[in-house]
Protein backbone atom coordinates (compact mmCIF):
# COMPACT_ATOMS: atom_id res chain seq x y z
CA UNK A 1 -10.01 20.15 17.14
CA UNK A 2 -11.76 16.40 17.15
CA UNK A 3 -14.11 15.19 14.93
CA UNK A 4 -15.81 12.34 16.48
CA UNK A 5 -17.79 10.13 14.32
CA UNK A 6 -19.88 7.77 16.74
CA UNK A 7 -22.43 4.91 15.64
CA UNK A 8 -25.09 4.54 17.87
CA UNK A 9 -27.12 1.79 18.69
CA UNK A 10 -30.36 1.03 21.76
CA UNK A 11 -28.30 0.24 24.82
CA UNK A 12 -29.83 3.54 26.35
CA UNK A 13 -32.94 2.01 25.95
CA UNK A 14 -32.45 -1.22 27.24
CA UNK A 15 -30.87 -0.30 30.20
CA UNK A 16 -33.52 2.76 31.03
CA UNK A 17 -36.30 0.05 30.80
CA UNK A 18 -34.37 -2.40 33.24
CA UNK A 19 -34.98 1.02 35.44
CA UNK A 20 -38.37 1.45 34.89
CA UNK A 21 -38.54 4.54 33.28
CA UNK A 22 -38.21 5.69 29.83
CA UNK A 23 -38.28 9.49 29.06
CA UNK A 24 -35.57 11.99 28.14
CA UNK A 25 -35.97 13.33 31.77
CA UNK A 26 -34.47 9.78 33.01
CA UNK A 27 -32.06 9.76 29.94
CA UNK A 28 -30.40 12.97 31.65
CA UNK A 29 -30.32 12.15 34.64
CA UNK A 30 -28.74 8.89 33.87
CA UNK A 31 -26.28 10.24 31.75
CA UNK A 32 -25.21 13.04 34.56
CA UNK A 33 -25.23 10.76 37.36
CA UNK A 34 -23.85 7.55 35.74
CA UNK A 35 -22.31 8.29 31.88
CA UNK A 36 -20.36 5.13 31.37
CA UNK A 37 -23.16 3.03 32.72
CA UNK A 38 -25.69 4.77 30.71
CA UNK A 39 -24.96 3.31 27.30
CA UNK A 40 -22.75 1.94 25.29
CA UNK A 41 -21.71 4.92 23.09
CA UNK A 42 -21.28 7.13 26.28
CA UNK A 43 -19.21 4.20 27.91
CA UNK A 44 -16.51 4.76 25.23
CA UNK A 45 -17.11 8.63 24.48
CA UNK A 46 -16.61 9.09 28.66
CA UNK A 47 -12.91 6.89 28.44
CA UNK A 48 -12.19 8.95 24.89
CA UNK A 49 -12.73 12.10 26.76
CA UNK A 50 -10.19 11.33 28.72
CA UNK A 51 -7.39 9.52 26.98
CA UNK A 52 -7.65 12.12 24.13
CA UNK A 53 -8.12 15.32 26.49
CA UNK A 54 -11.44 16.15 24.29
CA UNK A 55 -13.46 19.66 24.87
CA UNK A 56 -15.75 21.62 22.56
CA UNK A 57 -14.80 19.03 19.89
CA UNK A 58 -17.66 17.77 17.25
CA UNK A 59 -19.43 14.60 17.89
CA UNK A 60 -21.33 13.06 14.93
CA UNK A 61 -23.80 10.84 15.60
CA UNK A 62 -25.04 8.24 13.14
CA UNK A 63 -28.07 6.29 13.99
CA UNK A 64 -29.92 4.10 12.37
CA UNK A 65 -33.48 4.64 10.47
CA UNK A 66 -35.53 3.25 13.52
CA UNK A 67 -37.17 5.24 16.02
CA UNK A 68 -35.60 3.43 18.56
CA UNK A 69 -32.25 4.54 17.33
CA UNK A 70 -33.08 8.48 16.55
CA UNK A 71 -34.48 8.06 20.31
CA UNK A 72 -31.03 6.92 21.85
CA UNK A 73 -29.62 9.37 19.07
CA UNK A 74 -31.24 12.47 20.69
CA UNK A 75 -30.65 11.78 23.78
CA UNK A 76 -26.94 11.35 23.32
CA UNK A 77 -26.89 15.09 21.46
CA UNK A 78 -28.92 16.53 24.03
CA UNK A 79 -26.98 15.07 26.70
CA UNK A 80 -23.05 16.04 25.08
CA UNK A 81 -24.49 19.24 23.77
CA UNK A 82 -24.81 20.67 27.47
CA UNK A 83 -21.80 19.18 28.80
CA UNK A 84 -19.90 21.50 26.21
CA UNK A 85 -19.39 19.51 22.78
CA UNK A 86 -20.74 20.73 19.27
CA UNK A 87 -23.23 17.76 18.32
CA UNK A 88 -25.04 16.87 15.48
CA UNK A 89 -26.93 13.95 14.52
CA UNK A 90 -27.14 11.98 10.95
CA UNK A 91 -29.63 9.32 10.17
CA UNK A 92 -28.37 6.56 7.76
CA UNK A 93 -31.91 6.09 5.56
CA UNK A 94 -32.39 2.38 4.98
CA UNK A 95 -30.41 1.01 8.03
CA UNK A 96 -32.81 -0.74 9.59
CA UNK A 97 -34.02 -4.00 11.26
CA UNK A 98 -34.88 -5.54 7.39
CA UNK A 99 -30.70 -5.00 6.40
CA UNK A 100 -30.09 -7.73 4.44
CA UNK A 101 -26.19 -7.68 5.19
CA UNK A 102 -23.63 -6.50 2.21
CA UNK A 103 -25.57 -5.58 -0.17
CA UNK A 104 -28.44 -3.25 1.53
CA UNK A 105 -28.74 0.03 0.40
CA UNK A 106 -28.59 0.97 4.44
CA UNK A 107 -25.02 0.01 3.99
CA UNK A 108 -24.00 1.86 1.01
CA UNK A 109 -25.73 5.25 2.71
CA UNK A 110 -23.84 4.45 6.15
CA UNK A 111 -20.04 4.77 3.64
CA UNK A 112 -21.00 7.19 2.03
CA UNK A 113 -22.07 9.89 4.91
CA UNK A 114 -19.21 8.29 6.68
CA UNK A 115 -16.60 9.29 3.74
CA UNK A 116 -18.52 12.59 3.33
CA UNK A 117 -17.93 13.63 7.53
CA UNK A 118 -14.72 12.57 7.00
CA UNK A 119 -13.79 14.81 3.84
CA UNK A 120 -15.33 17.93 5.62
CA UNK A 121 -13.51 17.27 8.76
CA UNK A 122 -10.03 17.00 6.42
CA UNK A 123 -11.15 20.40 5.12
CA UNK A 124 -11.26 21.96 8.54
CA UNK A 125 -8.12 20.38 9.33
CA UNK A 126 -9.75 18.13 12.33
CA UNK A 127 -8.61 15.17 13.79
CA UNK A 128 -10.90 12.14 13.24
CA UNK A 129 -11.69 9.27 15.56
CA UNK A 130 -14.66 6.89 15.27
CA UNK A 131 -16.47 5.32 18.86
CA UNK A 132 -17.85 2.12 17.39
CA UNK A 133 -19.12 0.69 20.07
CA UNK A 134 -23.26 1.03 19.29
CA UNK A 135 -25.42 0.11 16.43
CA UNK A 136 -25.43 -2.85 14.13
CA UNK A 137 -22.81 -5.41 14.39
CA UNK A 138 -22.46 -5.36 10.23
CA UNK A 139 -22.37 -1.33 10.65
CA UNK A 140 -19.47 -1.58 13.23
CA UNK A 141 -17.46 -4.07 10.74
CA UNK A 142 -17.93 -1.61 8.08
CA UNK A 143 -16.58 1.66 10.67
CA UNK A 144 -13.56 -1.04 11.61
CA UNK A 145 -12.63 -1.55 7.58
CA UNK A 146 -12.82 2.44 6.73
CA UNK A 147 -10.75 3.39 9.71
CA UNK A 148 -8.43 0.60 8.26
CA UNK A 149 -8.30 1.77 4.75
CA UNK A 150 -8.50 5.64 6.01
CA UNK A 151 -5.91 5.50 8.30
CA UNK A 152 -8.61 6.39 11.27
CA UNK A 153 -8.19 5.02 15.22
CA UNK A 154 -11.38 2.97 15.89
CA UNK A 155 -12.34 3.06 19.54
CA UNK A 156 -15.01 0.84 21.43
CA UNK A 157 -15.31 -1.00 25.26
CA UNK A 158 -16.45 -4.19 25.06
CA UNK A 159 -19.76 -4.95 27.57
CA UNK A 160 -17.69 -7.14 29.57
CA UNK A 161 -14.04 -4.82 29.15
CA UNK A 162 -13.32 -1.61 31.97
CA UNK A 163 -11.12 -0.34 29.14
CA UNK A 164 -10.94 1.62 26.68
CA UNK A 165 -9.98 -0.38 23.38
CA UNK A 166 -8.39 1.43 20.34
CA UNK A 167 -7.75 -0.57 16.98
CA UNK A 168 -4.47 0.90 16.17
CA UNK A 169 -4.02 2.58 12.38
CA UNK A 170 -2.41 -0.35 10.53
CA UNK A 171 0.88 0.68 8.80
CA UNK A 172 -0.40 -1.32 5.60
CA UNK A 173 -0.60 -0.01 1.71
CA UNK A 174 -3.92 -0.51 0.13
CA UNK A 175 -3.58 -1.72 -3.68
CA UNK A 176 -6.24 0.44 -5.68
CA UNK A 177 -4.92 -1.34 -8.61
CA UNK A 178 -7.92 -3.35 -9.23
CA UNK A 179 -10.54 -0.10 -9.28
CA UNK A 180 -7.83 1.76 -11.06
CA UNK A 181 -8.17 -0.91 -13.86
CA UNK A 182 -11.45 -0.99 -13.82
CA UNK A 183 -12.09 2.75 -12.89
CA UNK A 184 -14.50 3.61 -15.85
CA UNK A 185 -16.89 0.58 -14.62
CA UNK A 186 -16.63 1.60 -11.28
CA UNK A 187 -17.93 5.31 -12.12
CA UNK A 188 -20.63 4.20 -14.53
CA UNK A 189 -22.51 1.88 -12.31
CA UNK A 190 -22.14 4.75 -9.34
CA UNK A 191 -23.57 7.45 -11.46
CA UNK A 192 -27.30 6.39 -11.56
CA UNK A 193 -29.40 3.25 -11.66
CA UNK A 194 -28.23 0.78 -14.26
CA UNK A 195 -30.68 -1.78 -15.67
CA UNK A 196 -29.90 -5.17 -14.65
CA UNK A 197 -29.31 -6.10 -18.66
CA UNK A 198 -26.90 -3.47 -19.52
CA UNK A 199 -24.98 -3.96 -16.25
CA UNK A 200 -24.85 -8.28 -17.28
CA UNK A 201 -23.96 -7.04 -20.79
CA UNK A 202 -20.46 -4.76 -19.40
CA UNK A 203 -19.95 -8.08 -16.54
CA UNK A 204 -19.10 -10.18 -19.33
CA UNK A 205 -16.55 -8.26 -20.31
CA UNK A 206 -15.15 -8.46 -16.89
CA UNK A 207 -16.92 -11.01 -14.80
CA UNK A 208 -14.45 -10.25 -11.57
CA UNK A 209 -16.69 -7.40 -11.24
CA UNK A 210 -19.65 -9.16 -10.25
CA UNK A 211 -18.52 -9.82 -6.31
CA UNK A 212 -18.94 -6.01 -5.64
CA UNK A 213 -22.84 -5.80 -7.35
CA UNK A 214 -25.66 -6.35 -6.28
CA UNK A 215 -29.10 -6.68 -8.08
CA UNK A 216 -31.73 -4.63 -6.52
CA UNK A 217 -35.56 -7.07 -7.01
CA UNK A 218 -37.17 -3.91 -6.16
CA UNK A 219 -36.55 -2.28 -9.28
CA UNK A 220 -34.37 -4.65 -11.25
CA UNK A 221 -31.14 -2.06 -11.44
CA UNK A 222 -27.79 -3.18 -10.14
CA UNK A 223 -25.89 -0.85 -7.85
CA UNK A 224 -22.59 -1.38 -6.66
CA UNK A 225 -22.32 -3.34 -3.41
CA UNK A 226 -21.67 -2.34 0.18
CA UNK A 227 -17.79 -3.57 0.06
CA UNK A 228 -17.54 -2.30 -3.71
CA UNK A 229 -19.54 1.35 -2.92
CA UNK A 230 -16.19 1.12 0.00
CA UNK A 231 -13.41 0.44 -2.93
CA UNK A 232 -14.80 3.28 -4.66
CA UNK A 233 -14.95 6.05 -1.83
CA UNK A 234 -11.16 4.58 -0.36
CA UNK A 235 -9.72 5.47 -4.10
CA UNK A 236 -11.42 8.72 -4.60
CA UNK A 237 -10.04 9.37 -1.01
CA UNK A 238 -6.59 8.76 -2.07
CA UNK A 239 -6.11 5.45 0.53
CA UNK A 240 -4.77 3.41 -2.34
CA UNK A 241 -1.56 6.25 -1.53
CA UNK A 242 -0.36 5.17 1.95
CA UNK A 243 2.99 4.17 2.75
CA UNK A 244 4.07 0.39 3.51
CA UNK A 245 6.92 0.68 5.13
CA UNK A 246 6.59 1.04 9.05
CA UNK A 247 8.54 0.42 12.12
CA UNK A 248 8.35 -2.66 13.94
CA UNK A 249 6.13 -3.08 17.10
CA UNK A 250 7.52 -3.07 20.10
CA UNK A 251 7.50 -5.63 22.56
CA UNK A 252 6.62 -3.70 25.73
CA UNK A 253 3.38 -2.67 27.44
CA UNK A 254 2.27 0.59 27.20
CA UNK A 255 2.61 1.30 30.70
CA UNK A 256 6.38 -0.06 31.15
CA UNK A 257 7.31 2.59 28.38
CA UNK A 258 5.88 5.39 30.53
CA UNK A 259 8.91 6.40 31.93
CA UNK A 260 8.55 9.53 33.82
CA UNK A 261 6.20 9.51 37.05
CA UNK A 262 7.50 10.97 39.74
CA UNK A 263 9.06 13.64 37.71
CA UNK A 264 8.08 17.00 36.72
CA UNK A 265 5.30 17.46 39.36
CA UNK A 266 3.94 21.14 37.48
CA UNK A 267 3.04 19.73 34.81
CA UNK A 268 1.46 21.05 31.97
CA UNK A 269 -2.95 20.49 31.92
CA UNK A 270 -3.71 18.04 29.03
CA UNK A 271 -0.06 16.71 28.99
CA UNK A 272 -1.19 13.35 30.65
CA UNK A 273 -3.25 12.55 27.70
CA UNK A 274 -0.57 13.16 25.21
CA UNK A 275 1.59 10.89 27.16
CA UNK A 276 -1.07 8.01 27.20
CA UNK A 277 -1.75 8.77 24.01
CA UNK A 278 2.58 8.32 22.70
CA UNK A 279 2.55 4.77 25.33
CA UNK A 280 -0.14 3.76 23.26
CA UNK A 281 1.43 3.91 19.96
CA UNK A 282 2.93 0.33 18.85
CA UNK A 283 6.49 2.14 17.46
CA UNK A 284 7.49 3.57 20.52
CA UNK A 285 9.24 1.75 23.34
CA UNK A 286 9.87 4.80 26.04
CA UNK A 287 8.74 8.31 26.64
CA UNK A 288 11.07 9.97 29.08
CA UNK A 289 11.29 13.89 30.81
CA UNK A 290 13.88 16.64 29.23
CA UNK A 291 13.69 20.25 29.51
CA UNK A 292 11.69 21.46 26.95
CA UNK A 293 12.88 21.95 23.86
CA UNK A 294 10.44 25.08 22.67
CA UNK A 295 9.14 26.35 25.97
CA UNK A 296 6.13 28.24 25.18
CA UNK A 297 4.78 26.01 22.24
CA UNK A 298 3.62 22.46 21.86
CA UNK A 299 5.42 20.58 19.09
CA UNK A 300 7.85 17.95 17.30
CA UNK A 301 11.35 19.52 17.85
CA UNK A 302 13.53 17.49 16.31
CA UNK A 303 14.01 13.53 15.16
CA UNK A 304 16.42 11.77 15.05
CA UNK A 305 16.73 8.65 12.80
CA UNK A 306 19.85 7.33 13.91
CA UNK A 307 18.72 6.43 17.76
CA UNK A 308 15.27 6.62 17.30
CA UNK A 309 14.54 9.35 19.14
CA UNK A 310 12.13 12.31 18.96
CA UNK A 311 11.78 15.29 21.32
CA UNK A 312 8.41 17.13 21.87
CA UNK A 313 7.78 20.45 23.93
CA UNK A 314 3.96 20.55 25.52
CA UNK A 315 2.64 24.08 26.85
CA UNK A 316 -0.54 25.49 28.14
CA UNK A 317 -1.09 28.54 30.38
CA UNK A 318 2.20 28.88 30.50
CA UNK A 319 3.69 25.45 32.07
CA UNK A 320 6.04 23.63 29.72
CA UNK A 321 7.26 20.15 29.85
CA UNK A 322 9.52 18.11 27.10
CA UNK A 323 9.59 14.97 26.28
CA UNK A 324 12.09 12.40 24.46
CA UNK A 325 9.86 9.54 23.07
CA UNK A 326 11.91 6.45 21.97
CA UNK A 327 11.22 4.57 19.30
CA UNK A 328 11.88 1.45 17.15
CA UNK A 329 12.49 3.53 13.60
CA UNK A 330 15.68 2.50 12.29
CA UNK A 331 15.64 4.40 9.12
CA UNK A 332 14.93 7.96 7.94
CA UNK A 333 12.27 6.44 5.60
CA UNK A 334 10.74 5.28 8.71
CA UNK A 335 11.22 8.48 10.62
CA UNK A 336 9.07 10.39 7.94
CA UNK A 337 6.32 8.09 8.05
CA UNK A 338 5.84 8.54 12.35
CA UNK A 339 6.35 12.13 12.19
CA UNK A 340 3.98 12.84 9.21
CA UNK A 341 1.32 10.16 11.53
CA UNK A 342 2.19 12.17 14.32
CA UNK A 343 1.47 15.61 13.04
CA UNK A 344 -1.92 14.71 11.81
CA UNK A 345 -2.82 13.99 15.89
CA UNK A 346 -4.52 16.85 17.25
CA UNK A 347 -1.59 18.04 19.22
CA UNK A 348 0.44 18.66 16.56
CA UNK A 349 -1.27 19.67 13.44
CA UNK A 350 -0.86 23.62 13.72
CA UNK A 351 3.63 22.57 14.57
């Protein structure tokens, strides 16, 4: 299953007063008779629907603390709710019109629930995607930086884009160093309000610190700030522990490594999206037919370092198709690192 964690913003809105009317009665009948032009968030949800062969999956939706927002909000969860998906809705408290940018507390709330969703969909074994295509332009930045440090596709269509845009998972390692060595300050400034003069008093020590605080006028305490309350969660979330090593990109298009049409005319439901899905990837370079290799399940059957190669059988109600996916991995080091990425998509996590 898919765990869908989607920022929304007031597109709905805007576009349902350029109509002329705005209830939840036009809201659904918008959404049913025109999805992608509805909104923003249901422009990319539609096109991630699709590409990612989603049904009865989870959608999350995070709005911000305006009524506008919890108004689009609803009407999103009302509207994917009866078309099938399991929808709930979280509102980030303090994310409002009055953010002041890194250091609002509407900030720190938004990566926190967002590393919280993302722990309890690891626990259920889910795939995680984030649609950040709604909402505030600082809140989108901050979805783009956690799906970079988490390892999490980011997803969006630009208003003036037909398609569907997907910021890749970068094959970078993340050096925790810096809160590792200063861990214990980290921790003690998260733990509960610190007074702005004991806080000054431990910055001496280690005046580096001070970029990722911020002092709150309101009550005089310094908290940690948006991009430092971020550090915190990636370590505790083990990101400091990815890989660095990677396979190069290739230099074709995804649909010139599509390799197959024409061939194998039964094919398997869903497989089309798994084969967009492997064109899509920057390591591979072709995706070809074979007989499949386990007829009757859908899994990695074998890779093979030395050429590149990797061989996948797809089934459902009882059609099977295989496929030989070329790559540009040159070494078994390499090898690991796509098949253990591979095995945490949603098509493979049960092989």
């Amino acid at each position: 299953m898919t765990y869908v964690l989607i920022s929304v913003g007031t597109s709905l809105l805007g576009n349902l007063k350029r109509n002329g009317t705005v209830t939840f009665e036009a809201a659904a009948e918008y959404f049913l008779s025109d999805p992608k032009g509805a909104s923003a968030e249901a422009n990319t949800l539609e096109r991630m629907i699709a590409s990612r062969n989603l049904h009865n999956d989870t959608f999350v939706f995070l709005h911000s603390a305006t009524e506008d927002g919890e108004w689009c909000s609803q009407a999103l969860k009302a509207h994917y709710t009866k078309v099938g998906f399991k929808c709930r809705e979280i509102e980030i408290e303090g994310l409002d019109y009055n953010a002041k940018g890194n250091s609002d507390q509407g900030l720190r709330n938004l990566i926190r629930i967002v590393f919280d969703e993302v722990n309890k969909a690891n626990k259920t074994n889910e795939s995680v995607l984030f649609c950040a295509t709604g909402g505030f332009k600082i809140e989108i930045a901050y979805l783009n930086m956690i799906g970079m440090l988490l390892g999490i596709p980011v997803f969006y269509v630009h208003e003036f884009y037909k398609e569907l845009m997907e910021l890749p998972v970068l094959p970078v390692h993340w050096d925790m160093g810096f809160v590792e060595q200063h861990l214990s300050f980290f921790q003690w400034i998260d733990a509960e309000p610190r007074s702005c003069k004991e806080a000054n008093s431990r910055l001496q020590a280690a005046p580096e610190l001070e970029q990722f605080t911020v002092l709150d006028t309101s009550d005089g305490c310094r908290y940690l700030s948006a991009s430092g309350e971020m550090l915190l969660q990636a370590y505790r979330n083990g990101a400091g522990n990815r890989p660095s090593l990677w396979p190069h990109v290739s230099d074709k298009m995804p649909a010139e490594k599509n390799q197959i049409s024409g061939e194998a005319h039964h094919r398997p439901k869903g497989v089309e999206a798994l084969i967009d899905y492997l064109c899509r990837l920057d390591f591979t370079s072709s995706v070809r037919y074979i007989p499949p290799p386990r007829p009757g399940h859908t899994a990695i059957s074998d890779a093979n370092p030395e050429d590149g190669t990797i061989k996948i059988s797809f089934s459902d109600s009882g059609k099977d198709m295989g496929l030989l996916v070329g790559t540009t991995v040159t070494t078994g080091t390499e090898m690991d690192l796509v098949i253990a990425y591979l095995k945490r998509q949603k098509w493979f996590k049960s092989s």
